[in-house]
Protein backbone atom coordinates (compact mmCIF):
# COMPACT_ATOMS: atom_id res chain seq x y z
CA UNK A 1 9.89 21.62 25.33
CA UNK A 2 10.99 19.04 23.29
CA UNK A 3 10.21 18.22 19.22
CA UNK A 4 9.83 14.90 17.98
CA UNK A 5 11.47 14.98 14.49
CA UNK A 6 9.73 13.25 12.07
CA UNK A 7 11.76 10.30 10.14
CA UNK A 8 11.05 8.76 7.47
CA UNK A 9 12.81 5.41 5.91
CA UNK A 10 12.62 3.56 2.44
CA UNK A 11 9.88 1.38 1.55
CA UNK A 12 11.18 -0.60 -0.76
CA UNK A 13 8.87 -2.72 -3.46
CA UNK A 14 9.71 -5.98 -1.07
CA UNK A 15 7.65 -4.36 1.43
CA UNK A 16 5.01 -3.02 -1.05
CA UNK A 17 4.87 -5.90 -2.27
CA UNK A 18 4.16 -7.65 0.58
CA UNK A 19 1.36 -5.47 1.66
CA UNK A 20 -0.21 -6.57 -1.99
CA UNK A 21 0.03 -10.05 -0.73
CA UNK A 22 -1.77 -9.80 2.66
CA UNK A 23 -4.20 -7.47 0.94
CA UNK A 24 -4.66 -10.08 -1.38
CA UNK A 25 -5.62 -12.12 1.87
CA UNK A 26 -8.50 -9.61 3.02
CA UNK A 27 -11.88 -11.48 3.32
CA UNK A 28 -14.22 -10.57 0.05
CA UNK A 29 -17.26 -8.53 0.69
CA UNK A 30 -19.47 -8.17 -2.24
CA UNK A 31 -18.45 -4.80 -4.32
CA UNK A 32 -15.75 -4.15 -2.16
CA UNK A 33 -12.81 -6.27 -2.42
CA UNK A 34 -12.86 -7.49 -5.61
CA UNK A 35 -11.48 -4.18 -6.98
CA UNK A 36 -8.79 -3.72 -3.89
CA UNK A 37 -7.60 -7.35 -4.83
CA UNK A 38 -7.75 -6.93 -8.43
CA UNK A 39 -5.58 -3.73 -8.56
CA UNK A 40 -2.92 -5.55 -5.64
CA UNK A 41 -2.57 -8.49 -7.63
CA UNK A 42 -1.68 -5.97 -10.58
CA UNK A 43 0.64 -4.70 -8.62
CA UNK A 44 2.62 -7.79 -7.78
CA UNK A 45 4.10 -7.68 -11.33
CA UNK A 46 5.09 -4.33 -11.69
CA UNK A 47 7.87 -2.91 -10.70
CA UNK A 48 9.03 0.88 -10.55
CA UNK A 49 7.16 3.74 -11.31
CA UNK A 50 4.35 1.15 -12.77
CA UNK A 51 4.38 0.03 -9.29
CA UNK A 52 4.33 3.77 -7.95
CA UNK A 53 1.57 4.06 -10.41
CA UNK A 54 -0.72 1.51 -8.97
CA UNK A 55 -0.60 2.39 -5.13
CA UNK A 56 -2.69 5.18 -5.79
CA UNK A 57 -5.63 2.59 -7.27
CA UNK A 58 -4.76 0.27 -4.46
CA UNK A 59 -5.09 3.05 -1.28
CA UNK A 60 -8.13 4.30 -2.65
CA UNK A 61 -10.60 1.04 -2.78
CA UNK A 62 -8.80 0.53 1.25
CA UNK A 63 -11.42 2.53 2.80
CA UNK A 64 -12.95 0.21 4.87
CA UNK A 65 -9.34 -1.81 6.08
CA UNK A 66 -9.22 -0.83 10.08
CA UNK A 67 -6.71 -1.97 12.41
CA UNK A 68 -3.43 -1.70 13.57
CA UNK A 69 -1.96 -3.78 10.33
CA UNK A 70 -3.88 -1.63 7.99
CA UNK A 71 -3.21 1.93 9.04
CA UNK A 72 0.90 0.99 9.35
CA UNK A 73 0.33 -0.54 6.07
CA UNK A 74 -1.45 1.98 4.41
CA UNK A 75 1.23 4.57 6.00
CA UNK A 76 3.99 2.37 4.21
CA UNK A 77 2.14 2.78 0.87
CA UNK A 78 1.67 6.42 1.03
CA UNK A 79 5.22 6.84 1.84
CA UNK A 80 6.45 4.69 -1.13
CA UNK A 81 4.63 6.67 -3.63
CA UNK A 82 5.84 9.86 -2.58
CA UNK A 83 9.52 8.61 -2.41
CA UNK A 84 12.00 9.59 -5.60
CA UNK A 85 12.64 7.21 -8.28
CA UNK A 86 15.85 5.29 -7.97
């Protein structure tokens, strides 16, 4: 039987904020997006625990992102947040 050992690397704020960006990107839908993109384009200028501050606002209007892109992205924010301040 065999265990697959879970790893987990840095996200760094070059790859959060390049998830910002292509969030930014997202198609509008009324009521929806306009929060998501307002709180990812807040995010682009922050840096550090600001940043770490904002995921949390960003993840929770992502609700109705699907795909491939999004879940791997959404992963990468989660794991950023939880990560220790350098």
């Amino acid at each position: 039987m065999t265990h697959k050992i879970k790893t987990t690397s840095i996200v760094t704020e070059e790859e959060v904020k390049t998830i910002l960006s292509t969030i930014m990107k997202i198609p509008s839908k009324p009521g929806y997006n306009s929060y998501v993109q307002a709180y990812a384009e807040a995010g682009l200028s922050m840096y550090g625990t600001m940043l770490k501050a904002q995921i949390p606002y960003v993840l929770s209007n992502l609700q109705y992102w699907k795909g491939s892109t999004a879940r791997e992205s959404k992963a990468k924010l989660k794991e950023f947040i939880k990560q220790p301040d350098r």
